[in-house]
Protein backbone atom coordinates (compact mmCIF):
# COMPACT_ATOMS: atom_id res chain seq x y z
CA UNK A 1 -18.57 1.36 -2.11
CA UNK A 2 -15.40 3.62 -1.32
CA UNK A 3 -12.50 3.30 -3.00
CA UNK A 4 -9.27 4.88 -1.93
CA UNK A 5 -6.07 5.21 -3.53
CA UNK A 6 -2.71 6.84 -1.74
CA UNK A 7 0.30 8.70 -3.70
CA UNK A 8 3.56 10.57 -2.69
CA UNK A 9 5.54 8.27 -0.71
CA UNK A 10 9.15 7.68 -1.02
CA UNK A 11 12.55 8.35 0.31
CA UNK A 12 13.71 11.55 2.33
CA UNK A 13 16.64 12.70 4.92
CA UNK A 14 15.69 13.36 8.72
CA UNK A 15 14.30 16.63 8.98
CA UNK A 16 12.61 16.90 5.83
CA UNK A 17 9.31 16.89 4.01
CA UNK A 18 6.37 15.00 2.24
CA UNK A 19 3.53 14.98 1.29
CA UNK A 20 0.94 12.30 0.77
CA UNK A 21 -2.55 12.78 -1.39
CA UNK A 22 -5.45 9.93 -1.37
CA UNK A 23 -8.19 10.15 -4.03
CA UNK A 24 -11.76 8.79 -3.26
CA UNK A 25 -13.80 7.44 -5.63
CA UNK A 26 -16.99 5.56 -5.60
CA UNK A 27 -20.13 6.55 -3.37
CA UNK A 28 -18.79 9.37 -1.42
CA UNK A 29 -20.12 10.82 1.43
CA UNK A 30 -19.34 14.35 3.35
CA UNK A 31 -20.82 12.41 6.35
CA UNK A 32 -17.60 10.56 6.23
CA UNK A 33 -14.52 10.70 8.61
CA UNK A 34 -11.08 10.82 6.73
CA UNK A 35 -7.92 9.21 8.28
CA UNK A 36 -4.48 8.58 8.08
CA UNK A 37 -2.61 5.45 9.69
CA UNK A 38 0.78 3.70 9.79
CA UNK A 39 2.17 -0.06 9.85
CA UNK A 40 6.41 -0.02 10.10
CA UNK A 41 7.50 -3.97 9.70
CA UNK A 42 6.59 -6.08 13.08
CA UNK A 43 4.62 -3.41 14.45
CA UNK A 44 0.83 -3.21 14.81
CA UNK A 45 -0.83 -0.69 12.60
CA UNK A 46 -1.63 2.72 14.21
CA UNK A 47 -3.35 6.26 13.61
CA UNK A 48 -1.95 9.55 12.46
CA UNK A 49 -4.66 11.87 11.93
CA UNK A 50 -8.08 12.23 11.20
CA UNK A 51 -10.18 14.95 9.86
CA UNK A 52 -14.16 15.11 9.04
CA UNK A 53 -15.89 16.53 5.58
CA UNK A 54 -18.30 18.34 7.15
CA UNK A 55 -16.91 20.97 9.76
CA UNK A 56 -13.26 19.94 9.39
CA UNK A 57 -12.69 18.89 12.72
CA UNK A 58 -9.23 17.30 12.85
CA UNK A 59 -7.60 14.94 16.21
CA UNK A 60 -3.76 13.63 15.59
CA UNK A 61 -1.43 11.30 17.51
CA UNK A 62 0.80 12.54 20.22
CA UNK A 63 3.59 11.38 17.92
CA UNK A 64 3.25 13.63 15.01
CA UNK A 65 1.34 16.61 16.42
CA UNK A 66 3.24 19.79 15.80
CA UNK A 67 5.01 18.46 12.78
CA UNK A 68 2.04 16.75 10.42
CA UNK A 69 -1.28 18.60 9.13
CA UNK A 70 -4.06 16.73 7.36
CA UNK A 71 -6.31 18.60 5.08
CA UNK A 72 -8.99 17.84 2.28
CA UNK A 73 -10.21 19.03 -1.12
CA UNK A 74 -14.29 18.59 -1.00
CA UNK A 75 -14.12 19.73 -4.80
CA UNK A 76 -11.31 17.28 -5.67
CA UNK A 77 -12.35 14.44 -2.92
CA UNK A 78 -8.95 14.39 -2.05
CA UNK A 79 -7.05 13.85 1.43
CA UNK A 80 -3.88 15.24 1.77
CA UNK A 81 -1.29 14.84 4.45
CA UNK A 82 1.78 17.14 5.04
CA UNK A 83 4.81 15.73 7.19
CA UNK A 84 7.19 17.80 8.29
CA UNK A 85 10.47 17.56 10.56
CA UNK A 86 10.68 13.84 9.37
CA UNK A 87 12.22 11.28 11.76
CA UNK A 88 13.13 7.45 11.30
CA UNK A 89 10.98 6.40 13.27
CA UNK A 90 7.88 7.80 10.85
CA UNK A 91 9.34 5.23 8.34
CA UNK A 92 6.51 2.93 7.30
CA UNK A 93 3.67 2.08 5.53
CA UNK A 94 1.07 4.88 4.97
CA UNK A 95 -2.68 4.40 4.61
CA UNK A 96 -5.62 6.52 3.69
CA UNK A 97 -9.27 4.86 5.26
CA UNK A 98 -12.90 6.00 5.93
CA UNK A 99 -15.40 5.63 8.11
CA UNK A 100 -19.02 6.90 9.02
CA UNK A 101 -19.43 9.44 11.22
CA UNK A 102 -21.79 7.14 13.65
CA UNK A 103 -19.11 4.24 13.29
CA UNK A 104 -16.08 3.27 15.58
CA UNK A 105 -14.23 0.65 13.02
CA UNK A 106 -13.12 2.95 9.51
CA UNK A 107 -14.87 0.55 6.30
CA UNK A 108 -12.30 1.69 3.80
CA UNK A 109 -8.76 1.29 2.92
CA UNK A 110 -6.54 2.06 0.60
CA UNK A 111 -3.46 0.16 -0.77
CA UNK A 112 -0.74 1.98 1.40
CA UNK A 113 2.03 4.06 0.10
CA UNK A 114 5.53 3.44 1.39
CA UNK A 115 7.59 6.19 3.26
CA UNK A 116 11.13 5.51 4.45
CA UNK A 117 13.27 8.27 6.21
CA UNK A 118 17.29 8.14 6.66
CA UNK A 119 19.01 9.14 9.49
């Protein structure tokens, strides 16, 4: 069991910065996948980033490439995830979530943290 717990949402102009942690906890593994993913109000819930433990291979959506960077702490078992050049239209819910390397569907979720960006 994973368990998965996001930090460092909150309010910020157009333009500027955040950053988001998740701490894992539980029975780790480096054989994991690491992701990040989004759900704004009415909207279906969709991915941001992913990296892996072991090589640090990352793949991000079209939307945020350029501007976000997702990184980890194997010492700390912590996921990180810088945004940068915010927009409104990043504002929603943020989640941190895990999966096995071999897997399609990620296992484990955290409780979301909520990011909201003014115009």
């Amino acid at each position: 069991q994973v368990q998965l717990a996001e930090s460092g949402g909150g309010l910020v102009q157009a333009g500027g910065s955040l950053r988001l942690s998740c701490a894992a906890s539980g029975r780790t593994s480096r054989t994991y996948v690491m992701g990040w993913f989004r759900q704004a109000p009415g909207k279906e819930r969709e991915f941001v980033a992913a990296i892996s433990w072991i090589g640090g291979g990352t793949s991000y959506a079209d939307s945020v490439k350029g501007r976000f960077t997702i990184s980890l702490d194997n010492a700390k078992n912590t996921l990180s995830l810088q945004m940068n050049s915010l927009k409104p239209e990043d504002t929603a819910v943020y989640y941190c979530a895990a999966r096995r390397t071999d897997k399609n569907a990620y296992e484990y979720w955290g409780q979301g943290t909520q990011v909201t960006v003014s115009s």
